[in-house]
PDB file of N, CA and C in Angstrom:
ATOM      1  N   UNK A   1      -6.337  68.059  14.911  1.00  0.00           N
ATOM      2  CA  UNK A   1      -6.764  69.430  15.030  1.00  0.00           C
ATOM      3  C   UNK A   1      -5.585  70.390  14.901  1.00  0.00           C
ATOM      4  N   UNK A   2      -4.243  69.923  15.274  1.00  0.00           N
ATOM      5  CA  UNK A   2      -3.294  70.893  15.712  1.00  0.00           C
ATOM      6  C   UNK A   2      -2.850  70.882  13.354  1.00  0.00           C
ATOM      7  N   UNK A   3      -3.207  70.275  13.195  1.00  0.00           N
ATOM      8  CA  UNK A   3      -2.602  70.350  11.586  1.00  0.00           C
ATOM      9  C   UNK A   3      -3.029  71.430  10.961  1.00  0.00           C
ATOM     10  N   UNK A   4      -4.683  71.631  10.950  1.00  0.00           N
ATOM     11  CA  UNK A   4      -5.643  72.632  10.630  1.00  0.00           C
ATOM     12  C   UNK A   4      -5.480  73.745  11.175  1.00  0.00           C
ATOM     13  N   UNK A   5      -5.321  74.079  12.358  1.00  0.00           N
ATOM     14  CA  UNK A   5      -4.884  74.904  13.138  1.00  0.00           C
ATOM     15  C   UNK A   5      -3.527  75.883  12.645  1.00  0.00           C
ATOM     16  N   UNK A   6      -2.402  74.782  12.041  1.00  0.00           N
ATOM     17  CA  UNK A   6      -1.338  75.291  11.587  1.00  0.00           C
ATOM     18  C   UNK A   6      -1.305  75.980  10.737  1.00  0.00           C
ATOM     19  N   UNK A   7      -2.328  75.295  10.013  1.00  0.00           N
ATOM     20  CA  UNK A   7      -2.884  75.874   8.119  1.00  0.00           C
ATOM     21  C   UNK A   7      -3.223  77.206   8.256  1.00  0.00           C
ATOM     22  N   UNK A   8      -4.262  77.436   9.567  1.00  0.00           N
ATOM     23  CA  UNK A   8      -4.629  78.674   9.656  1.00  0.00           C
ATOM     24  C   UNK A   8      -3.791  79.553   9.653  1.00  0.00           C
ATOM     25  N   UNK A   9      -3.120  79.308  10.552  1.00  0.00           N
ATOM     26  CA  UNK A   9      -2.028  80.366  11.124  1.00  0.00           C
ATOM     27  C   UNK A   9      -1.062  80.605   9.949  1.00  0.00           C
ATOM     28  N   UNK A  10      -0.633  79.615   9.174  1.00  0.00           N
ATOM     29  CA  UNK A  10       0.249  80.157   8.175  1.00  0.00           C
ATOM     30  C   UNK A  10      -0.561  80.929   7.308  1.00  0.00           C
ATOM     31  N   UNK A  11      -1.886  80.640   6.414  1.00  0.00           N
ATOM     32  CA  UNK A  11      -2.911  81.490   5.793  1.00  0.00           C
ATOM     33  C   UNK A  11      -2.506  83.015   6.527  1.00  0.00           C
ATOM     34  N   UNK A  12      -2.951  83.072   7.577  1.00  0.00           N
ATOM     35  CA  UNK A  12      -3.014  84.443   8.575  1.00  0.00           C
ATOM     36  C   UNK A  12      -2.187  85.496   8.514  1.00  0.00           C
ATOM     37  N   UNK A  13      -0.388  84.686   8.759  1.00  0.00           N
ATOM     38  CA  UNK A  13       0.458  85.157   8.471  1.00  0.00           C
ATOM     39  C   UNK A  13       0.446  85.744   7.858  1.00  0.00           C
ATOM     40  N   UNK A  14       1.255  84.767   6.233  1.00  0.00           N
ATOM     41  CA  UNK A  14       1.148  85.239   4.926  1.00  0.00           C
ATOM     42  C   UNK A  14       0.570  86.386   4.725  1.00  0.00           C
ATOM     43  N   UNK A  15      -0.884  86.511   4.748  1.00  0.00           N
ATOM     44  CA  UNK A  15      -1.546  87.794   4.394  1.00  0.00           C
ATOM     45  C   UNK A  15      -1.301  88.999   4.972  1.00  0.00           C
ATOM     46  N   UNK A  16      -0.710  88.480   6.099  1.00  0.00           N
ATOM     47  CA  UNK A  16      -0.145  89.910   6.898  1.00  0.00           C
ATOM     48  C   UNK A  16       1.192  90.631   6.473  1.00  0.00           C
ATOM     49  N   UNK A  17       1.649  89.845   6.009  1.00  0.00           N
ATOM     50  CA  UNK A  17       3.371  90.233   5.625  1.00  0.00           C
ATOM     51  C   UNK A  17       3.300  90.911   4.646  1.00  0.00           C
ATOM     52  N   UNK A  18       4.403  91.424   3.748  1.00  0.00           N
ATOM     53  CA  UNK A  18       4.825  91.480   2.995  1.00  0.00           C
ATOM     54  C   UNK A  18       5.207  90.013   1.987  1.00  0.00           C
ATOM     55  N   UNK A  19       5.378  90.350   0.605  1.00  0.00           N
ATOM     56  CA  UNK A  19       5.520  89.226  -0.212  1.00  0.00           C
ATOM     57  C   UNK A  19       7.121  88.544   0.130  1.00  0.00           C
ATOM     58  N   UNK A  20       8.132  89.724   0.610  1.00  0.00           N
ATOM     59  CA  UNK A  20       9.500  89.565   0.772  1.00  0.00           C
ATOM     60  C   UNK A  20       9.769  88.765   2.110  1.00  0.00           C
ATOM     61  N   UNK A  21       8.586  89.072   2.927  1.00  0.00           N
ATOM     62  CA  UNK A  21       8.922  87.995   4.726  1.00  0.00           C
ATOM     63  C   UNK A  21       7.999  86.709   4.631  1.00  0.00           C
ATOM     64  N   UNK A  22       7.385  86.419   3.885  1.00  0.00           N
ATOM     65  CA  UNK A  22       6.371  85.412   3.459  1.00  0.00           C
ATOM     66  C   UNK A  22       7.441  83.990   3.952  1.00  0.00           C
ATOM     67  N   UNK A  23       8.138  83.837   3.096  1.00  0.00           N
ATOM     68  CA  UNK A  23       9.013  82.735   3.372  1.00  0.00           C
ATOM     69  C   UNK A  23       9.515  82.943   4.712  1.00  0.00           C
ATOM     70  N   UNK A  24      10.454  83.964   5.269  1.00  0.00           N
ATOM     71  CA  UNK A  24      10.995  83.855   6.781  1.00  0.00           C
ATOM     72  C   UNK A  24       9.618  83.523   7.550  1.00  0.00           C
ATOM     73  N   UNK A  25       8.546  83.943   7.421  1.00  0.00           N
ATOM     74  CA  UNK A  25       7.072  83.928   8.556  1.00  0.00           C
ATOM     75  C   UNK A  25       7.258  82.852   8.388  1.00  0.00           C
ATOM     76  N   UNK A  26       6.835  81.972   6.640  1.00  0.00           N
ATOM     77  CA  UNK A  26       6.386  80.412   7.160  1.00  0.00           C
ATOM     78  C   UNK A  26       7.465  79.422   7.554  1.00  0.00           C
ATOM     79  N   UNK A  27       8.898  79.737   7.589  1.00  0.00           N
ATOM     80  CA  UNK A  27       9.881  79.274   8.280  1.00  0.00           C
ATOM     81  C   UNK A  27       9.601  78.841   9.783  1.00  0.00           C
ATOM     82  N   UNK A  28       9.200  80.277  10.126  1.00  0.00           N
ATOM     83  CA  UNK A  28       9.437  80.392  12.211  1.00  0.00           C
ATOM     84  C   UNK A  28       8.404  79.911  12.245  1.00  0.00           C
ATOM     85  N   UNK A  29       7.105  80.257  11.169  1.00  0.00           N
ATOM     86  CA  UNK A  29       5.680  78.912  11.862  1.00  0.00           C
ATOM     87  C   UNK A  29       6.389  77.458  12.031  1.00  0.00           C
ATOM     88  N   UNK A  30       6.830  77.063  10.972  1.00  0.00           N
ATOM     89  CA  UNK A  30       7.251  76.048  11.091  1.00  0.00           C
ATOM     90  C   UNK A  30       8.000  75.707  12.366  1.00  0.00           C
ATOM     91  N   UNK A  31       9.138  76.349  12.403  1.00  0.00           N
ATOM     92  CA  UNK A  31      10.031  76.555  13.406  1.00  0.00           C
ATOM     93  C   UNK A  31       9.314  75.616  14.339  1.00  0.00           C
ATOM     94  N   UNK A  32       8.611  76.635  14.934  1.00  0.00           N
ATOM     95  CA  UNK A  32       7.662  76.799  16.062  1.00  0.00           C
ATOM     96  C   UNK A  32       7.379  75.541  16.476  1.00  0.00           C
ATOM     97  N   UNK A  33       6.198  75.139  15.487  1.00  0.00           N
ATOM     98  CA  UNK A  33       5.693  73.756  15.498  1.00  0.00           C
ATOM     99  C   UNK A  33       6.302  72.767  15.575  1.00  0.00           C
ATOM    100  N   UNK A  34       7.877  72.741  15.023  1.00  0.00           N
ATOM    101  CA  UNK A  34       8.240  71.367  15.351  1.00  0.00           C
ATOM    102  C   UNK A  34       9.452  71.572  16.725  1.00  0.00           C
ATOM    103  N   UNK A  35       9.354  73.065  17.413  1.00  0.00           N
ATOM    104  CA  UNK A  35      10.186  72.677  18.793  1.00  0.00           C
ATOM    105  C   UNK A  35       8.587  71.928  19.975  1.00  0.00           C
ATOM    106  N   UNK A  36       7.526  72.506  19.269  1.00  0.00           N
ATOM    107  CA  UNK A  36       6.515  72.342  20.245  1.00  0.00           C
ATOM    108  C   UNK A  36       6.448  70.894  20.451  1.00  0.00           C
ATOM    109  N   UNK A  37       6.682  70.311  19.163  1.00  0.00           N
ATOM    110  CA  UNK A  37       6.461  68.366  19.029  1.00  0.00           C
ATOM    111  C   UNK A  37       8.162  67.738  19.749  1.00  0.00           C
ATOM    112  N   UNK A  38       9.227  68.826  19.409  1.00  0.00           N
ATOM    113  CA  UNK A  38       9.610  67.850  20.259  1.00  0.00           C
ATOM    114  C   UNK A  38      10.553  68.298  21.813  1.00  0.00           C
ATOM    115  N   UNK A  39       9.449  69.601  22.498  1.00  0.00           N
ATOM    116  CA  UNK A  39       9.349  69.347  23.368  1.00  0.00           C
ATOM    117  C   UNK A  39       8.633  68.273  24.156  1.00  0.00           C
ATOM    118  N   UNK A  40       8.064  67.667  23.919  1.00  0.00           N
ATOM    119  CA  UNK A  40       6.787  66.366  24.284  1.00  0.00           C
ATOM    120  C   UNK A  40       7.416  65.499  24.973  1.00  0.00           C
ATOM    121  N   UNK A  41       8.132  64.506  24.295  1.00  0.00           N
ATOM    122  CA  UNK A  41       9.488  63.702  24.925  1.00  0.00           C
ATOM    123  C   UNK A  41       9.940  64.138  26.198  1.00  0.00           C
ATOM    124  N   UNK A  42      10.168  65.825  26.705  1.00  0.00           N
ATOM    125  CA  UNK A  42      11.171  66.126  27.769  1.00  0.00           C
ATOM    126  C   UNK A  42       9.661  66.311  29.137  1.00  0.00           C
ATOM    127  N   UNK A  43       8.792  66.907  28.326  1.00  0.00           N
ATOM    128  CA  UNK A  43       7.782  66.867  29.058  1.00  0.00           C
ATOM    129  C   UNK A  43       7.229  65.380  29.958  1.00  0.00           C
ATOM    130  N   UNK A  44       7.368  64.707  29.239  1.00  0.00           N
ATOM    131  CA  UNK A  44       6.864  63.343  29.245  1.00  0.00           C
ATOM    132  C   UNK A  44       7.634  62.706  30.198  1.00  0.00           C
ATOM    133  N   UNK A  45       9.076  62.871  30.122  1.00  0.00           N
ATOM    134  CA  UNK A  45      10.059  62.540  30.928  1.00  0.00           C
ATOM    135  C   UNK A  45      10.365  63.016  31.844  1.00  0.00           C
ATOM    136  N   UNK A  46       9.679  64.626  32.727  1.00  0.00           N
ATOM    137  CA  UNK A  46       9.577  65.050  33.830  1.00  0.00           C
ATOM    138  C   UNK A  46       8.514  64.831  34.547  1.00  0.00           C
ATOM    139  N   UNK A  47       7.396  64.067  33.646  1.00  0.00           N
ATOM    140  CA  UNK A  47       6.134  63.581  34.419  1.00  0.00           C
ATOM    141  C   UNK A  47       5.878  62.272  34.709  1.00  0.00           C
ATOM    142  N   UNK A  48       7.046  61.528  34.098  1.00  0.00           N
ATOM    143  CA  UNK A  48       7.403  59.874  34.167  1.00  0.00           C
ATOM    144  C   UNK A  48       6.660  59.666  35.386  1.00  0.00           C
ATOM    145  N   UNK A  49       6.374  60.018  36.690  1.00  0.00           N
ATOM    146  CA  UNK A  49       6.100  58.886  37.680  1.00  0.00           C
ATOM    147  C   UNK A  49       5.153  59.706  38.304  1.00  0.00           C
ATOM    148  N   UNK A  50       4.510  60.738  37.092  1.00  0.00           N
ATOM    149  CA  UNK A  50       2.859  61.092  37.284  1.00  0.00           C
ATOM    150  C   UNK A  50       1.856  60.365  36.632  1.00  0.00           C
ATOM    151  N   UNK A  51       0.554  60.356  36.714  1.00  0.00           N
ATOM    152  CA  UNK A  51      -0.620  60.082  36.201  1.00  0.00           C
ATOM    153  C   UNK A  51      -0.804  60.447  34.827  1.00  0.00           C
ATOM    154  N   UNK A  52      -0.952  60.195  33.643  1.00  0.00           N
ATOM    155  CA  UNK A  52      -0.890  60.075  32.167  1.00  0.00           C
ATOM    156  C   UNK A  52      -1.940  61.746  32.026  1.00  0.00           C
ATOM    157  N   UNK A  53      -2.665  61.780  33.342  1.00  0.00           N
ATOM    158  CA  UNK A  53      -3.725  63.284  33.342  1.00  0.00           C
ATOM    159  C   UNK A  53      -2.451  64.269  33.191  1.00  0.00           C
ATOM    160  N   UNK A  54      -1.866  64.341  34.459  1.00  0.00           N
ATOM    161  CA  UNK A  54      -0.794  65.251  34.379  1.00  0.00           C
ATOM    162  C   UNK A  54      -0.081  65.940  33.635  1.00  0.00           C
ATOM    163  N   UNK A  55       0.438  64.821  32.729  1.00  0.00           N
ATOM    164  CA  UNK A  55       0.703  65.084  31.457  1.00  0.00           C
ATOM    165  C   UNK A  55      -0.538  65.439  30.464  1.00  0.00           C
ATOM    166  N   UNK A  56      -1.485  65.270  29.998  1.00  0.00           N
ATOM    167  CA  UNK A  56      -2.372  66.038  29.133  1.00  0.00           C
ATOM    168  C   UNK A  56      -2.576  66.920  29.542  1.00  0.00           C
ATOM    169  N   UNK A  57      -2.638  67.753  30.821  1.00  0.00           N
ATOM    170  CA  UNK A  57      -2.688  68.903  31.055  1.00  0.00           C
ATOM    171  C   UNK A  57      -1.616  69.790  31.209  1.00  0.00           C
ATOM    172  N   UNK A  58      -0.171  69.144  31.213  1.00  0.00           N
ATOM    173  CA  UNK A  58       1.310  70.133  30.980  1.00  0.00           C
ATOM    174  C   UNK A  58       1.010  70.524  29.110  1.00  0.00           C
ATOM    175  N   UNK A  59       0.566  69.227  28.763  1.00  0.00           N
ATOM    176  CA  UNK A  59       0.566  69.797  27.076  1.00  0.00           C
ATOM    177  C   UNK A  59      -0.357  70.544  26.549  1.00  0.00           C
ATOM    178  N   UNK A  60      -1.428  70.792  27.746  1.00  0.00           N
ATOM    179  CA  UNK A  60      -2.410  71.361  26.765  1.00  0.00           C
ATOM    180  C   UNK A  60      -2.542  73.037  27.499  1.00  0.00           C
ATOM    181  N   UNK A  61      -1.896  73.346  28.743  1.00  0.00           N
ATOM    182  CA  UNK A  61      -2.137  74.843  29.120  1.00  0.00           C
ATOM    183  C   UNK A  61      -1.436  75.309  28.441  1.00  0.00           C
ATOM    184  N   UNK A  62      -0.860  74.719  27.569  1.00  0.00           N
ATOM    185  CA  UNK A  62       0.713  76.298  26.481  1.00  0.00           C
ATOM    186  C   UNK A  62      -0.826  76.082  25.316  1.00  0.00           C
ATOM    187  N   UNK A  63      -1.444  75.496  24.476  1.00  0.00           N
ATOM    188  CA  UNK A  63      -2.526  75.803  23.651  1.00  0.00           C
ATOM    189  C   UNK A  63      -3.691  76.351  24.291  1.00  0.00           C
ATOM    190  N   UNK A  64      -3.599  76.407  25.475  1.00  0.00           N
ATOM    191  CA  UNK A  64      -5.195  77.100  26.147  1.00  0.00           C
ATOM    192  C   UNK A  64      -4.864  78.368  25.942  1.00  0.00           C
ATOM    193  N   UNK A  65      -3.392  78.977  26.361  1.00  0.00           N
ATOM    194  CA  UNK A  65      -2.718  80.346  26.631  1.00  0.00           C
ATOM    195  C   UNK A  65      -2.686  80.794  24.914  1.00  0.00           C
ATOM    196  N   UNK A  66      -2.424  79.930  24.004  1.00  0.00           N
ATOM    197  CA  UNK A  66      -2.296  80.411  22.882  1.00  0.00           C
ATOM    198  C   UNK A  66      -3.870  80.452  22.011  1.00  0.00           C
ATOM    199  N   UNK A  67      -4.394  80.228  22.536  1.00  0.00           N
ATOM    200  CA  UNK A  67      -5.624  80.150  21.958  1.00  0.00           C
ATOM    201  C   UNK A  67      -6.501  81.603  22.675  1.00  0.00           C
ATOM    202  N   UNK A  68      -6.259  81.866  23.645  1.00  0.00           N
ATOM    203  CA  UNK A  68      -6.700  83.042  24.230  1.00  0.00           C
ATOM    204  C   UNK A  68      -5.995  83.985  23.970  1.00  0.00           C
ATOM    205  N   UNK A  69      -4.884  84.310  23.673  1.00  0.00           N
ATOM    206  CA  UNK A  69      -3.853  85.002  23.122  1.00  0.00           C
ATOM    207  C   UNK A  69      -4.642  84.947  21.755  1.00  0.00           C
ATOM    208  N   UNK A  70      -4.936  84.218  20.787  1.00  0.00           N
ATOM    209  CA  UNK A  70      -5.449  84.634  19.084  1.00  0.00           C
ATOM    210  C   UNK A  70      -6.623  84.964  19.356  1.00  0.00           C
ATOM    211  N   UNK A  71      -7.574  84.691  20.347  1.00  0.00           N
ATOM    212  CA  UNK A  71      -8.739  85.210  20.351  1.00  0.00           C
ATOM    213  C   UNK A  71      -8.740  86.885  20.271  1.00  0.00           C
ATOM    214  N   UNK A  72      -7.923  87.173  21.285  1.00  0.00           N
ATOM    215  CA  UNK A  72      -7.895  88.246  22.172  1.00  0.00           C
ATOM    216  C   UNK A  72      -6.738  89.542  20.421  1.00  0.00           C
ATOM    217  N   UNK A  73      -5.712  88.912  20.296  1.00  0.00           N
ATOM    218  CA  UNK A  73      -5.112  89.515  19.114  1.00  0.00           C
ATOM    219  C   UNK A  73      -4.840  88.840  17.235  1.00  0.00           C
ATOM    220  N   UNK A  74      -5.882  88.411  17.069  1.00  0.00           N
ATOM    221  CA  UNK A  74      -6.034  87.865  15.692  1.00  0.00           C
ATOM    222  C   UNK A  74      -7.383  88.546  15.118  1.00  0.00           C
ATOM    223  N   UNK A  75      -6.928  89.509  14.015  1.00  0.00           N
ATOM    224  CA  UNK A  75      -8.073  90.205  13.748  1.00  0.00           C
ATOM    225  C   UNK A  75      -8.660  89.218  12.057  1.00  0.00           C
ATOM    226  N   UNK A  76      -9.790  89.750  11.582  1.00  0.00           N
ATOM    227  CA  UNK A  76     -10.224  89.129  10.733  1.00  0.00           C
ATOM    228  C   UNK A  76      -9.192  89.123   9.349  1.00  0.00           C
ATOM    229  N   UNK A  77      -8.975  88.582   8.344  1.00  0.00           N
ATOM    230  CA  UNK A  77      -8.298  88.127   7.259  1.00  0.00           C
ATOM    231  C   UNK A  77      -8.799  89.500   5.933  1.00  0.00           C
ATOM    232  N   UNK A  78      -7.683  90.074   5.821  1.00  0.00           N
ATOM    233  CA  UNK A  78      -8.395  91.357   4.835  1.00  0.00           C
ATOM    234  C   UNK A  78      -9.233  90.271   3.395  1.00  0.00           C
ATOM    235  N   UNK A  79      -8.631  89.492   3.108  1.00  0.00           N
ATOM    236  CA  UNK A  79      -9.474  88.528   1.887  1.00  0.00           C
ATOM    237  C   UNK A  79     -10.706  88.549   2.428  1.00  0.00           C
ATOM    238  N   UNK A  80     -10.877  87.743   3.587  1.00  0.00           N
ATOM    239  CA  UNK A  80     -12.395  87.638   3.837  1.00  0.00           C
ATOM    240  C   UNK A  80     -13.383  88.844   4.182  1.00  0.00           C
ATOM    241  N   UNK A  81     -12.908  89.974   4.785  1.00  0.00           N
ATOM    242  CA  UNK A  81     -13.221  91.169   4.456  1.00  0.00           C
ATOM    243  C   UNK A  81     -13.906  91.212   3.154  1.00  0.00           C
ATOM    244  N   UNK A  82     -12.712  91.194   2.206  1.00  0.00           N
ATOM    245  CA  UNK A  82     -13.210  91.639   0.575  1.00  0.00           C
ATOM    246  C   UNK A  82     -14.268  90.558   0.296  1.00  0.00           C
ATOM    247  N   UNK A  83     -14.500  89.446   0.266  1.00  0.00           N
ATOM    248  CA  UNK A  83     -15.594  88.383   0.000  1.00  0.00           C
ATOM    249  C   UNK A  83     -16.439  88.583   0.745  1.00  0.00           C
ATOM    250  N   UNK A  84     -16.817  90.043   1.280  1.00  0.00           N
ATOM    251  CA  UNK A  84     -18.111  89.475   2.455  1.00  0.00           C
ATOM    252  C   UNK A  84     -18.593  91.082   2.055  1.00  0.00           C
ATOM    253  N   UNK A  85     -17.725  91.912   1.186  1.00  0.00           N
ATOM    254  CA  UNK A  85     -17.828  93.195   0.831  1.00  0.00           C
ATOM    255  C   UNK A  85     -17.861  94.353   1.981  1.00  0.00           C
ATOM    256  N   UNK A  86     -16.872  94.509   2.634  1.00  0.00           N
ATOM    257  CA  UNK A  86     -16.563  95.011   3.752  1.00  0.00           C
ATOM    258  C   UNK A  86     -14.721  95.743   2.870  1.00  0.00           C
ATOM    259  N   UNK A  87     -15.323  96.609   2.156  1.00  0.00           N
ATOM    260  CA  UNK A  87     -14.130  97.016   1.825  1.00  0.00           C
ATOM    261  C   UNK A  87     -13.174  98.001   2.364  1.00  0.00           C
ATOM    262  N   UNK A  88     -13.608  98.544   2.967  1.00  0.00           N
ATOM    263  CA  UNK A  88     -13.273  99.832   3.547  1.00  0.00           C
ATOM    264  C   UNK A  88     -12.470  99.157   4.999  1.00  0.00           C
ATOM    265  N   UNK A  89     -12.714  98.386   5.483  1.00  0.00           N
ATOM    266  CA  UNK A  89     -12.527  97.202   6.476  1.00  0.00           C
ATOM    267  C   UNK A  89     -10.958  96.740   6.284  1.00  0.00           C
ATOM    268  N   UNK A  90     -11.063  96.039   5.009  1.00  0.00           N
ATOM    269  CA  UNK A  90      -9.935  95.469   4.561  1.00  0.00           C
ATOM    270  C   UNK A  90      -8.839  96.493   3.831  1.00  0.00           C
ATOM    271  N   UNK A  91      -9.212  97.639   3.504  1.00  0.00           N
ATOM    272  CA  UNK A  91      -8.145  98.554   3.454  1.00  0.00           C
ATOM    273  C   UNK A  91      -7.483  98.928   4.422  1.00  0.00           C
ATOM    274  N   UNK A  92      -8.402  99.047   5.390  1.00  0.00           N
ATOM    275  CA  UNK A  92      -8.108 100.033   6.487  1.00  0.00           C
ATOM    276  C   UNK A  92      -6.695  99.180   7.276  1.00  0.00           C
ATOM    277  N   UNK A  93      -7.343  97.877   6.920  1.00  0.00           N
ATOM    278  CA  UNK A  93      -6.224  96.724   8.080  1.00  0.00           C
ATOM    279  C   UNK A  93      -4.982  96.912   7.209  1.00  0.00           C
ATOM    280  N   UNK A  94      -4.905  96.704   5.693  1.00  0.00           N
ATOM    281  CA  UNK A  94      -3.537  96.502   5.183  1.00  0.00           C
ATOM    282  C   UNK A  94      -3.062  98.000   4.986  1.00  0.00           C
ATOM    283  N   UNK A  95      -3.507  98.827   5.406  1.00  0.00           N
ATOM    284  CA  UNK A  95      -2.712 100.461   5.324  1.00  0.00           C
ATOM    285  C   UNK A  95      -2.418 100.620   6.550  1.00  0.00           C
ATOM    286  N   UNK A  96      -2.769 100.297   7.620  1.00  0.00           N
ATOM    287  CA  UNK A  96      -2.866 100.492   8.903  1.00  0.00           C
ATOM    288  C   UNK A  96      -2.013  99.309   9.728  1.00  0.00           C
TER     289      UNK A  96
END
C-alpha cells in the first residue's frame, strides 16, 4: 500500500510545482520515504523487549497523523478537475 500511496503523492506534487522544482519535489519525496524505511531498524531496536503489537503501532501512528494531515490539506488534482469539466475549479487552484 505504502508504494501506491507514494505514486500518489509524487503525481500530487508534480502538478503543484512548477516545471523547474519538479525534480527537487520528487527528490525530498523520495528523500522522505527512504529515511521513513530506515528509521524501522532503530524503532525496532527500542522496542526489542516489547510485544511485536507495540511495534506496529510505533510504525503506524506517524501514517495515521499523515493521513489526517492529507485529508485535512490535499486539495483535488487541477487535471482531474479538467476531466470531470470543472474548469473554472482548476484555474482557480493553479492561479491561486
Amino acid at each position: 500500500m505504502s508504494s501506491s500511496i507514494g505514486t500518489c503523492v509524487l503525481v500530487l506534487l508534480a502538478e503543484k510545482v512548477s516545471t523547474e522544482w519538479r525534480f527537487t519535489v520528487g527528490i525530498f519525496e523520495y528523500f522522505c520515504f527512504t529515511l521513513g524505511y530506515m528509521s524501522l531498524p532503530g524503532i525496532a531496536y527500542f522496542n526489542r523487549f516489547n510485544s511485536w503489537r507495540l511495534v506496529y503501532v510505533c510504525t503506524s501512528v506517524p501514517a495515521i497523523c499523515y493521513s489526517v494531515l492529507a485529508y485535512i490539506f490535499v486539495t483535488e488534482s487541477p487535471r482531474w478537475l479538467l476531466t470531470q469539466g470543472r474548469h473554472q475549479e482548476a484555474m482557480a487552484m493553479l492561479t491561486g
